[in-house]
N, C-alpha and C. Protein backbone atom coordinates (compact mmCIF):
# COMPACT_ATOMS: atom_id res chain seq x y z
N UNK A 1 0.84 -1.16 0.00
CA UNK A 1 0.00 0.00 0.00
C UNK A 1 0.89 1.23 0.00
N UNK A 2 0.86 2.04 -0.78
CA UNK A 2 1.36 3.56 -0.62
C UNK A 2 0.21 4.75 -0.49
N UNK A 3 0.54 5.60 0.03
CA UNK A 3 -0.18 6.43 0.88
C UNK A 3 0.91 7.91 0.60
N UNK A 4 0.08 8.72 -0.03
CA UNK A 4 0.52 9.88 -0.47
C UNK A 4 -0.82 11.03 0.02
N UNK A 5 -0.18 12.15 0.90
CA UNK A 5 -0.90 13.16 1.26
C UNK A 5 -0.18 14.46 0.65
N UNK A 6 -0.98 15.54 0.34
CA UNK A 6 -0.81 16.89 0.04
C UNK A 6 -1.21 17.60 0.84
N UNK A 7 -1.09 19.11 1.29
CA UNK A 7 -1.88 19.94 2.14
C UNK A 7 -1.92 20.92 1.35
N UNK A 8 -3.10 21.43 1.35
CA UNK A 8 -3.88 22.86 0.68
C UNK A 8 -4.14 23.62 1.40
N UNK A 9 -3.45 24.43 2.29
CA UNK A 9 -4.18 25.67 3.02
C UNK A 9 -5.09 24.17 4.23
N UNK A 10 -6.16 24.78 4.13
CA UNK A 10 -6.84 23.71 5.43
C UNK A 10 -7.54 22.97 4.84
N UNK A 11 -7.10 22.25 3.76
CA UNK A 11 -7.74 20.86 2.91
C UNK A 11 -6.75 19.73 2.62
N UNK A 12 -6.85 18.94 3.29
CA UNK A 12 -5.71 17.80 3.16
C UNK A 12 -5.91 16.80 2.45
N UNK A 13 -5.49 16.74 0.96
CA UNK A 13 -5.48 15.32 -0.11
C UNK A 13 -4.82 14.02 0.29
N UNK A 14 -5.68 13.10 0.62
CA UNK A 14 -4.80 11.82 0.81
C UNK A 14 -5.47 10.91 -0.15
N UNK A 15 -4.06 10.67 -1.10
CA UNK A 15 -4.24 9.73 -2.11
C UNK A 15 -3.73 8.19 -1.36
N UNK A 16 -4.64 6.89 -1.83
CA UNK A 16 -4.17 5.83 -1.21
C UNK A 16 -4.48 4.66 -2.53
N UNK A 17 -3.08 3.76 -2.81
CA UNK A 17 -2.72 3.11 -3.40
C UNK A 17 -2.64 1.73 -3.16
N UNK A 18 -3.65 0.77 -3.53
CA UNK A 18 -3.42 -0.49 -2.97
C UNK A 18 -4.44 -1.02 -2.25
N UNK A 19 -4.60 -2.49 -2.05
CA UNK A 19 -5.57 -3.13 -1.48
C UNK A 19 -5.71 -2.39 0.43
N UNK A 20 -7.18 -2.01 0.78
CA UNK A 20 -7.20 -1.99 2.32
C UNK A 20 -8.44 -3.11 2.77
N UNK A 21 -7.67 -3.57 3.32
CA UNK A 21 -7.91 -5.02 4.02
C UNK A 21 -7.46 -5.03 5.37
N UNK A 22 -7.71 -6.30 6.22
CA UNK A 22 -7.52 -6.38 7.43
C UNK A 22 -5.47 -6.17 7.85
N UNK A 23 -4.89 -6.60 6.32
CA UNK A 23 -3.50 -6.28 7.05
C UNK A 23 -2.81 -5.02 6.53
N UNK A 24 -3.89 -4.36 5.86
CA UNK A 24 -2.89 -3.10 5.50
C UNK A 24 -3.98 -2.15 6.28
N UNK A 25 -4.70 -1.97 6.48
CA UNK A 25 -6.12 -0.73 7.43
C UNK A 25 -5.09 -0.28 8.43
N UNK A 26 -3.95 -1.24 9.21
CA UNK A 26 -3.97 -0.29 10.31
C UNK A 26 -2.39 0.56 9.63
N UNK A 27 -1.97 -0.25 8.86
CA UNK A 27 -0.90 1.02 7.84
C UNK A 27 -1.70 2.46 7.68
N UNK A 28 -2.97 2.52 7.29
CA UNK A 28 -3.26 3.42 6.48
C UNK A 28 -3.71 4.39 7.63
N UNK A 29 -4.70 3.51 8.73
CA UNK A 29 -4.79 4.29 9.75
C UNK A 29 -4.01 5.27 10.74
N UNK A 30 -2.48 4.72 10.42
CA UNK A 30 -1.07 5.32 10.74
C UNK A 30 -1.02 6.65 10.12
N UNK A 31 -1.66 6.45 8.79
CA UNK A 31 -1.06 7.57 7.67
C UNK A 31 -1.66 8.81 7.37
N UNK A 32 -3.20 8.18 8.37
CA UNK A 32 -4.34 9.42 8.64
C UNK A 32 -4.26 10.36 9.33
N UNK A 33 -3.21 11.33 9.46
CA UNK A 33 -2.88 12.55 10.33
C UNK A 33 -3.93 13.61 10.23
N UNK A 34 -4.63 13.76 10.42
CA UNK A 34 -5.65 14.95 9.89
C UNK A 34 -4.89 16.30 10.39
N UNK A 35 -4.41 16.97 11.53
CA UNK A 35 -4.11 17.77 11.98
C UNK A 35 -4.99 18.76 12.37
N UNK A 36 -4.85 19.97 11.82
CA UNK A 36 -6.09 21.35 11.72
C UNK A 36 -6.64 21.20 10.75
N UNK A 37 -6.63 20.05 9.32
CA UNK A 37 -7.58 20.02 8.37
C UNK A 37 -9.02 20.67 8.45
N UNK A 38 -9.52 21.41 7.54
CA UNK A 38 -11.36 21.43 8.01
C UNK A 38 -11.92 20.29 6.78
N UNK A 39 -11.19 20.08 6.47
CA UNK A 39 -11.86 19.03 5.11
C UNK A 39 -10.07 18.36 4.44
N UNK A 40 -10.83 17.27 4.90
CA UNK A 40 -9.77 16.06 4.19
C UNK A 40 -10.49 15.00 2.88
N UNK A 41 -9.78 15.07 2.01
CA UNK A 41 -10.39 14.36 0.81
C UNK A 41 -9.10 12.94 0.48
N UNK A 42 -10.11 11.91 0.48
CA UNK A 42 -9.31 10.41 0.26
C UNK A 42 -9.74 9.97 -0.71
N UNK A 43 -8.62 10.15 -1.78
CA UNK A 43 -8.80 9.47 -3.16
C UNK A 43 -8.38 8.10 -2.93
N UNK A 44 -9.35 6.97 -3.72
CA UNK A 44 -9.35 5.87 -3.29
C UNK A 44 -9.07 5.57 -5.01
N UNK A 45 -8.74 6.36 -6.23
CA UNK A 45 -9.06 5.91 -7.34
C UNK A 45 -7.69 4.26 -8.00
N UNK A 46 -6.96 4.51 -7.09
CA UNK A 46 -5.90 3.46 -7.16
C UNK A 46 -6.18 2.39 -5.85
N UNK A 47 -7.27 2.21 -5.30
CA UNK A 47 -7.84 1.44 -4.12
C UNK A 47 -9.02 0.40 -5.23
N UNK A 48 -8.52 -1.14 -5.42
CA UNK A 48 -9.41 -1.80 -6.27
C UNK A 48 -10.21 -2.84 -5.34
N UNK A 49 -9.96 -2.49 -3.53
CA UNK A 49 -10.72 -3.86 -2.89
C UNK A 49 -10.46 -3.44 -1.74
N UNK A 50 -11.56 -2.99 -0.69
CA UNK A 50 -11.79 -2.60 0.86
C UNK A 50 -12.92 -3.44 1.27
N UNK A 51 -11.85 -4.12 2.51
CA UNK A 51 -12.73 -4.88 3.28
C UNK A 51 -13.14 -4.05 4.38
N UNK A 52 -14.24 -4.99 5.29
CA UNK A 52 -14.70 -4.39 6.67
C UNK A 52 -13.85 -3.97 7.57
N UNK A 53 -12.40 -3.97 7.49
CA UNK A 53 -11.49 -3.23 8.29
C UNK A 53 -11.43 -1.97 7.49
N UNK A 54 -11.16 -1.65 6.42
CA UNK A 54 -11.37 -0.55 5.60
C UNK A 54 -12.79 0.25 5.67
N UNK A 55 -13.74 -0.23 5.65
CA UNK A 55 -14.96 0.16 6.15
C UNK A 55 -15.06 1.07 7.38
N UNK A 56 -14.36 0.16 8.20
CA UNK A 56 -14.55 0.77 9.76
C UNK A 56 -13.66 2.20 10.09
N UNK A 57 -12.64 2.06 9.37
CA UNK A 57 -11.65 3.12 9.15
C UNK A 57 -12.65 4.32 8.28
N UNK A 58 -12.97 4.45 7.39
CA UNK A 58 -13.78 5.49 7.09
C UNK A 58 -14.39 5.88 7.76
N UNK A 59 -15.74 5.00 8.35
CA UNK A 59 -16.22 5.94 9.44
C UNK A 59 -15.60 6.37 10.44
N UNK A 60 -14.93 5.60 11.01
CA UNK A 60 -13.93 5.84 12.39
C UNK A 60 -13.45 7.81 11.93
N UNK A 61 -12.68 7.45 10.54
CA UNK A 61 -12.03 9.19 10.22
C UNK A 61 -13.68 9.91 9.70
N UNK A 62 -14.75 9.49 9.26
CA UNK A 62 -15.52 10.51 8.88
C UNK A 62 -16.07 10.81 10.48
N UNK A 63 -16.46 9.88 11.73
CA UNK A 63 -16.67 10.73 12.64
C UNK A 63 -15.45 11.58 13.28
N UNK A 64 -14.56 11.19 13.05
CA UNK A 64 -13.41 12.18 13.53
C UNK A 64 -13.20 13.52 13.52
N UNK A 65 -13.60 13.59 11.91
CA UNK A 65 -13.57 15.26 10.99
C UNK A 65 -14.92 15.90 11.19
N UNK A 66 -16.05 15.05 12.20
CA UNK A 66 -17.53 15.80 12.03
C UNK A 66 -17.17 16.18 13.62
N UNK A 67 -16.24 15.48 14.43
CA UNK A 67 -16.35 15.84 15.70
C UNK A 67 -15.48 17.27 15.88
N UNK A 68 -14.48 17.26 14.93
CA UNK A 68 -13.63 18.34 14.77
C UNK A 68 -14.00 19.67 13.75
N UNK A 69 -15.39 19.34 13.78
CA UNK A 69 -16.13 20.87 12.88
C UNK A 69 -15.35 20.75 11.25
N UNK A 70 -14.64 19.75 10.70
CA UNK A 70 -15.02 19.19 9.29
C UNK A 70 -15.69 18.45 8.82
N UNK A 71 -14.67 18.07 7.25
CA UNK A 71 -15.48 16.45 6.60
C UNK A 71 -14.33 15.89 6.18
N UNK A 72 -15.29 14.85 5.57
CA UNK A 72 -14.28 14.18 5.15
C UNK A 72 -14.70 13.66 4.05
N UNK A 73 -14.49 13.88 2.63
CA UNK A 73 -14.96 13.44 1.40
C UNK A 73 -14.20 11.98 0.88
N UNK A 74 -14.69 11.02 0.31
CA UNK A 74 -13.90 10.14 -0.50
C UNK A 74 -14.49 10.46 -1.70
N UNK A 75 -13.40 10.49 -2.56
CA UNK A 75 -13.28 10.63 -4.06
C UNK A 75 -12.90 9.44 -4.80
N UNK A 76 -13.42 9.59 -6.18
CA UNK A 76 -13.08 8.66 -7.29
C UNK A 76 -12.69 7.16 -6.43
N UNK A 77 -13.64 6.80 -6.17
CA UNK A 77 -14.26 5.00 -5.99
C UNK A 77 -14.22 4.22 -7.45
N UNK A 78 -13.38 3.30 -6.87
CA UNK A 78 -13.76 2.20 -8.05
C UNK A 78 -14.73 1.60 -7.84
N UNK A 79 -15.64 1.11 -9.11
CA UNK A 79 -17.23 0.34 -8.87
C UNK A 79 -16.85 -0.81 -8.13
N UNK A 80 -15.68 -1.45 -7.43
CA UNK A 80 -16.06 -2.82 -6.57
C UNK A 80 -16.00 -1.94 -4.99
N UNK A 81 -15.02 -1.08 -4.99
CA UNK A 81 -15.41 -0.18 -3.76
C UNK A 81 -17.06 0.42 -3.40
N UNK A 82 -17.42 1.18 -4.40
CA UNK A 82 -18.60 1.87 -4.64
C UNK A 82 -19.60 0.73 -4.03
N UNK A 83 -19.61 -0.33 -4.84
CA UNK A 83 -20.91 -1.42 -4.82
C UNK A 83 -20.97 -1.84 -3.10
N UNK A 84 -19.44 -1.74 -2.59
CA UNK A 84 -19.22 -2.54 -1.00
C UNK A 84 -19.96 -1.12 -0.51
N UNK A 85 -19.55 -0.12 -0.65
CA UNK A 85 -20.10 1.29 0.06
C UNK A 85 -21.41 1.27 -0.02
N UNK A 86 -22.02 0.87 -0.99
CA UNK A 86 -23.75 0.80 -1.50
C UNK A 86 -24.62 -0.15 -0.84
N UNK A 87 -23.70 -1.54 -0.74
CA UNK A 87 -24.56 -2.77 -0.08
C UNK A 87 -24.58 -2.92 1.42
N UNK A 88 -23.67 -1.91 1.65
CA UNK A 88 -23.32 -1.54 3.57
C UNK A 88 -24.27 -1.05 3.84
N UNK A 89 -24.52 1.09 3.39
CA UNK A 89 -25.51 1.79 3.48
C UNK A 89 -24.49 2.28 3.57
N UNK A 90 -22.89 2.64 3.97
CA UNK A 90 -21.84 3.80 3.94
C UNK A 90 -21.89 4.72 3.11
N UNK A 91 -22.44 4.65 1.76
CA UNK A 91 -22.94 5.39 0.48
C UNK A 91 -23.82 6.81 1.01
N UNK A 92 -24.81 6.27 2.28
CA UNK A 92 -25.82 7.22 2.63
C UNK A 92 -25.08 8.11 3.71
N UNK A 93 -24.16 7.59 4.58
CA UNK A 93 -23.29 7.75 5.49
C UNK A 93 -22.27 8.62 5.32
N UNK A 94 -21.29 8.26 4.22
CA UNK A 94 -20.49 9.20 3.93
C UNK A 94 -20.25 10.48 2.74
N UNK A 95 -19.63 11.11 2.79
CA UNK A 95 -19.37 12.09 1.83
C UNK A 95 -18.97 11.70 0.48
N UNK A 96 -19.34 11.29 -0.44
CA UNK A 96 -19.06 10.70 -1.75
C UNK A 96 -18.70 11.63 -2.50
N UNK A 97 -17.21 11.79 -3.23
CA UNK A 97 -17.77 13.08 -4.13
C UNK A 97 -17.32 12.64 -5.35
């Protein structure tokens, strides 16, 4: 898994590369620094397979950024991501953009 972040003023891009599953989630969870972000965006477009440890990690960081007066958007989903986000209800849950 590689894990690439940018910072924009108070918008933090984290691009993530690679399967998140039960043995790479807590890598990535490492890599989730939010800081003073008010909005963090996680491109998942190089992410082709998230399991329920990956699951839990989204919400875990989307309540994080709602408790800290942001958000937290995921961007560009691949349709086997998308469909797991859809058949959960995380789709209704999180910030899709």
């Amino acid at each position: 898994m590689e894990i690439k972040t940018k910072s924009e003023g108070d918008r933090l891009m984290i691009a993530v590369s690679g399967r998140v599953d039960t043995v790479t989630a807590p890598e990535l969870e490492a890599g989730l620094k939010f800081g003073d972000a008010k909005c963090v965006v996680l491109d998942l477009a190089n992410v082709p397979y998230m399991s329920s440890a990956g699951l839990r990690l989204l919400l875990t960081s989307h309540k994080t950024m709602l408790g800290n007066g942001g958000e937290l958007q995921i961007a560009n989903i691949q349709p086997t991501v998308k469909e797991v986000l859809d058949i959960t209800g995380f789709s209704d849950i999180l910030n899709l953009v």
